[in-house]
Protein backbone atom coordinates (compact mmCIF):
# COMPACT_ATOMS: atom_id res chain seq x y z
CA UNK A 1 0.00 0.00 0.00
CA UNK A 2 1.66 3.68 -0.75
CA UNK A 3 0.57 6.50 0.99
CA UNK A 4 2.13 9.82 -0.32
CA UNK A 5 5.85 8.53 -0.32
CA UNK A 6 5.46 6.22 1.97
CA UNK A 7 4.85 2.44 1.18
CA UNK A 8 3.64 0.35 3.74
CA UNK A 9 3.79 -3.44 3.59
CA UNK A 10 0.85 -5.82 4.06
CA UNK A 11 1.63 -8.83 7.05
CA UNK A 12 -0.42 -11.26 8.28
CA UNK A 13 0.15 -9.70 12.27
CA UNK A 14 2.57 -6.98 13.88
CA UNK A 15 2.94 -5.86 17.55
CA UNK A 16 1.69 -2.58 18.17
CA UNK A 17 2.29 -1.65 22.27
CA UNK A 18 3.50 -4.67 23.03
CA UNK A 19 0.67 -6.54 21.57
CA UNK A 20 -0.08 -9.06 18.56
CA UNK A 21 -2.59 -7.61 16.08
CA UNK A 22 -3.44 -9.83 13.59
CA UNK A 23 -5.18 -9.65 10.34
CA UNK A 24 -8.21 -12.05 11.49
CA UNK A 25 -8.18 -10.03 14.67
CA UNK A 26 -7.68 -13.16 16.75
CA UNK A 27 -6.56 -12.58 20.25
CA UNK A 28 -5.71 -16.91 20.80
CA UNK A 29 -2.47 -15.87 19.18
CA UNK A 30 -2.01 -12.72 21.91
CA UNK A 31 -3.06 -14.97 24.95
CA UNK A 32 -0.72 -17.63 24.41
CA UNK A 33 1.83 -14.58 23.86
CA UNK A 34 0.42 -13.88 27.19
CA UNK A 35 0.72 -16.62 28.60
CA UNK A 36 4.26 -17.83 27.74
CA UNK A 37 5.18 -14.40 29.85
CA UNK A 38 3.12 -14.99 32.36
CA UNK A 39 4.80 -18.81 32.38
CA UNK A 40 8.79 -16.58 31.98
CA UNK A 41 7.90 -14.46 35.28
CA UNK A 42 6.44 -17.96 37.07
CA UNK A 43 9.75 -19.74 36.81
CA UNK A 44 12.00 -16.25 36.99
CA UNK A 45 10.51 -16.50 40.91
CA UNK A 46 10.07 -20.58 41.41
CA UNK A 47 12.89 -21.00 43.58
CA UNK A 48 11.57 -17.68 45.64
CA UNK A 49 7.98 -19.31 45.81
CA UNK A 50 9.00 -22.19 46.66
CA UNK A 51 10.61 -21.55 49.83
CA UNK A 52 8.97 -22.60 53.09
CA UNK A 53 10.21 -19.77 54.74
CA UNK A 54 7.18 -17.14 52.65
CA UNK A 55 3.76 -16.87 54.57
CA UNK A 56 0.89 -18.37 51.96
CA UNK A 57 -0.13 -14.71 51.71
CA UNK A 58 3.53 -12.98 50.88
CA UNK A 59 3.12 -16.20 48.02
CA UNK A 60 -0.26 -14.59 47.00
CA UNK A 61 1.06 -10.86 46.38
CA UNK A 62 4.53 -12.63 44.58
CA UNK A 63 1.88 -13.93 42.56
CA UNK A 64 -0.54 -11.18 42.11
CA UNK A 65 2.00 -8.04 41.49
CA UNK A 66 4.37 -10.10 39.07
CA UNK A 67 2.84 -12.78 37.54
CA UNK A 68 -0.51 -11.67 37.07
CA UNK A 69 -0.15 -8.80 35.78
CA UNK A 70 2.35 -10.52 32.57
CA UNK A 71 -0.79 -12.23 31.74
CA UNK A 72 -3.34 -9.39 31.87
CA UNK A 73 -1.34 -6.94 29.86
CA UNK A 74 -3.80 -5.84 27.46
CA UNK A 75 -6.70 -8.11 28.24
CA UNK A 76 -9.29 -5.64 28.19
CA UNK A 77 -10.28 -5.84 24.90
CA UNK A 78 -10.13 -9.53 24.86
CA UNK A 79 -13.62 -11.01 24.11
CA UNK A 80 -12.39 -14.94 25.39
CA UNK A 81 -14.10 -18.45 24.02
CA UNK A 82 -14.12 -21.40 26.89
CA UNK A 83 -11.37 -22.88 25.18
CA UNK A 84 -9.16 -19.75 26.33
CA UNK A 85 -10.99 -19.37 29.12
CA UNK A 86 -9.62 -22.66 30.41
CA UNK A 87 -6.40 -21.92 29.41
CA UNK A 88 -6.24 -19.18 31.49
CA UNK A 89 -7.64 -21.19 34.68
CA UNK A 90 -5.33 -23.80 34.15
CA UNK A 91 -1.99 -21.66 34.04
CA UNK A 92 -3.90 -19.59 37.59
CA UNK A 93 -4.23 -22.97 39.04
CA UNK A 94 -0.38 -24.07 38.23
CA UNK A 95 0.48 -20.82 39.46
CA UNK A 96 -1.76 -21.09 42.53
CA UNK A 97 -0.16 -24.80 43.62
CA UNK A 98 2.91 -22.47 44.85
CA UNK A 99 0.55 -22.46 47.86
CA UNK A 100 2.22 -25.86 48.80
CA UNK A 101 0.61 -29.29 49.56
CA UNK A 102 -1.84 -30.18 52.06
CA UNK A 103 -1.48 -32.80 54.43
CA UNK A 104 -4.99 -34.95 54.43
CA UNK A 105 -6.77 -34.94 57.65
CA UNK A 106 -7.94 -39.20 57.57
CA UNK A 107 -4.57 -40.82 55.82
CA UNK A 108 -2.01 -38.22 56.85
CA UNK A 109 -0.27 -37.99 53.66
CA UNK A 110 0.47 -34.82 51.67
CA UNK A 111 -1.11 -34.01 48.52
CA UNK A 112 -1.73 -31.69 46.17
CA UNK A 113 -4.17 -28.75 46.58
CA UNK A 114 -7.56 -29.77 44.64
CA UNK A 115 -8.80 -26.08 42.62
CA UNK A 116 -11.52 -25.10 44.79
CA UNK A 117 -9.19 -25.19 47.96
CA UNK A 118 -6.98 -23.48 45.73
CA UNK A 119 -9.48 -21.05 44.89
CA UNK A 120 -10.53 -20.90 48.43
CA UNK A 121 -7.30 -20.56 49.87
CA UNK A 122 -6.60 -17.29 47.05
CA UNK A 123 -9.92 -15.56 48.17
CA UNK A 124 -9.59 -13.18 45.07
CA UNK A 125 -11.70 -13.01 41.94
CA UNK A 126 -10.39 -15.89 39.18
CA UNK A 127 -8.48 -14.97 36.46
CA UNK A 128 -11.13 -15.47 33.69
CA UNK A 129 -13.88 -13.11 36.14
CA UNK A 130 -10.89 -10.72 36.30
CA UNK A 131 -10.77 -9.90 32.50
CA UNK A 132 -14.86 -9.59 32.00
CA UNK A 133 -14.64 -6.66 35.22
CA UNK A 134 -11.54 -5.30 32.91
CA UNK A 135 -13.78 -4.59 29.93
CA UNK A 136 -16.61 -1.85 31.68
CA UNK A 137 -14.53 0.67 29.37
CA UNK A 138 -17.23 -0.46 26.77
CA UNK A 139 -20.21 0.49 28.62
CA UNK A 140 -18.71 4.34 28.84
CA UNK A 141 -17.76 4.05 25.60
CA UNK A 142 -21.80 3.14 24.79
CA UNK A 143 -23.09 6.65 26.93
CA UNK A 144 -20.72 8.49 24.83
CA UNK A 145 -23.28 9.29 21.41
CA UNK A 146 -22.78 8.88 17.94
CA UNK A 147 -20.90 11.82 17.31
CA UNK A 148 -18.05 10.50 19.44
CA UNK A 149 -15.40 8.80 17.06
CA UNK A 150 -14.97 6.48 19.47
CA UNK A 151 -18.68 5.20 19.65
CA UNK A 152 -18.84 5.14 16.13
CA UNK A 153 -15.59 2.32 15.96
CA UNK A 154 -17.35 0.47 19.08
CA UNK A 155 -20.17 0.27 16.77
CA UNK A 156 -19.38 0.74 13.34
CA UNK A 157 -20.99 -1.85 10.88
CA UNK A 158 -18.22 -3.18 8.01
CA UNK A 159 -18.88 -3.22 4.39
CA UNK A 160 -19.40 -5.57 1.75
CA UNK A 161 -20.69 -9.34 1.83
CA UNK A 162 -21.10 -12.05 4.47
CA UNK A 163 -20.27 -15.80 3.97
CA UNK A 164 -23.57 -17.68 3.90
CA UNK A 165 -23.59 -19.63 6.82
CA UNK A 166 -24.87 -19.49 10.57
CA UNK A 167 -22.95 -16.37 11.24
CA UNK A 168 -20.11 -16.04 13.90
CA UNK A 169 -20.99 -14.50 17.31
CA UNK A 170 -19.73 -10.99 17.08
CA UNK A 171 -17.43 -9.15 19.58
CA UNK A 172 -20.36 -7.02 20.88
CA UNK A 173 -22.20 -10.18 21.52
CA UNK A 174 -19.54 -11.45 23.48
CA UNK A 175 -18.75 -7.82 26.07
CA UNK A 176 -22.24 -7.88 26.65
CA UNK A 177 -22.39 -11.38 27.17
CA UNK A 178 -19.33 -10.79 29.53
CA UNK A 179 -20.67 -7.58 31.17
CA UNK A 180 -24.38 -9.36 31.88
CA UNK A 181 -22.14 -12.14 33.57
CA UNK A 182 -19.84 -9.53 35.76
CA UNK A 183 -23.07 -7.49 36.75
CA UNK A 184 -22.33 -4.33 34.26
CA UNK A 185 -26.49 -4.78 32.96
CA UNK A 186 -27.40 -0.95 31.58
CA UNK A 187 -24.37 0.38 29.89
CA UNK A 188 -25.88 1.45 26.75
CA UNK A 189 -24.76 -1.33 24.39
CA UNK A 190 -28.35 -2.36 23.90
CA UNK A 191 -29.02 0.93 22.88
CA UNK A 192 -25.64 1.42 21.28
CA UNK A 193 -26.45 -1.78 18.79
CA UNK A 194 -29.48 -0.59 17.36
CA UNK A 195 -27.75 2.57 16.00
């Protein structure tokens, strides 16, 4: 594509602010991205977390101000299928196990941590619930009006034909699928998709 004097080359995806944009607008390529970080900052502090010396709760900050936040980099415009959804519980839970084992109260032995004790034991919002709060931005983006450029890319309707076939869920349908299920119900997206 030329611009002026400038020629600008087509790709399939780039990295624009430290995240993958790709021509299909997929974000499975971003979270794994994500999640490989997220996996480089768990083992940079292993030996740290691992250490009977930490309190369960120092282990829980480690986790939430270095590790977490790898992974959530740029989340709030993802729109996530259950597939990536359980991605994303199953690195929180490997993360989590730093908690240590559990000795059972009948044989005595020590075991692993099952999730919901792990999720008991971590007394914070999961992973997955913390991405659908993330994306509220929408619903202020919604009360903004159509003369808001904004709005109008929130909204916009593209050009041209559809594939026949049972067509895809769209992002919309997803955030306010997301924001029904975080309790975010009267945002204006209702309002906003039948402009």
């Amino acid at each position: 594509m030329k611009i002026d004097n400038s020629t600008f080359e087509s790709v399939e995806e780039f990295k624009y602010l430290g995240t993958a944009v790709t021509k299909q607008n997929s974000i499975q390529e971003e979270i794994k991205s994500r999640l490989k970080s997220g996996n480089d900052f768990y083992h940079s502090v292993q030996n740290i977390l691992s250490s009977s010396l930490l309190s369960k709760n120092l282990k829980i900050k480690i986790n939430r101000t270095v590790i977490l936040p790898s992974v959530l980099y740029g989340c709030e415009t993802w729109s996530l299928t259950l597939r990536e959804e359980r991605r994303l519980r199953v690195f929180e839970n490997r993360a989590l196990r730093i908690l240590g084992p559990k000795r059972d109260e009948v044989t005595g032995e020590w075991r692993k941590l099952h999730n919901e004790e792990l999720n008991d034991l971590y007394c914070s919002p999961n992973i997955v619930q913390v991405i659908k709060s993330r994306i509220r931005w929408v619903g202020h983006v919604a009360c903004m009006g159509e003369r808001i450029g904004v709005y109008r890319v929130l909204v916009g309707k593209m050009e041209g034909k559809t594939p026949l076939a049972r067509p895809r869920r769209r992002w919309e349908d997803n955030i306010k699928m997301d924001l029904q299920e975080v309790g975010c119900v009267g945002y204006g997206l209702d309002r906003a998709g039948s402009g």
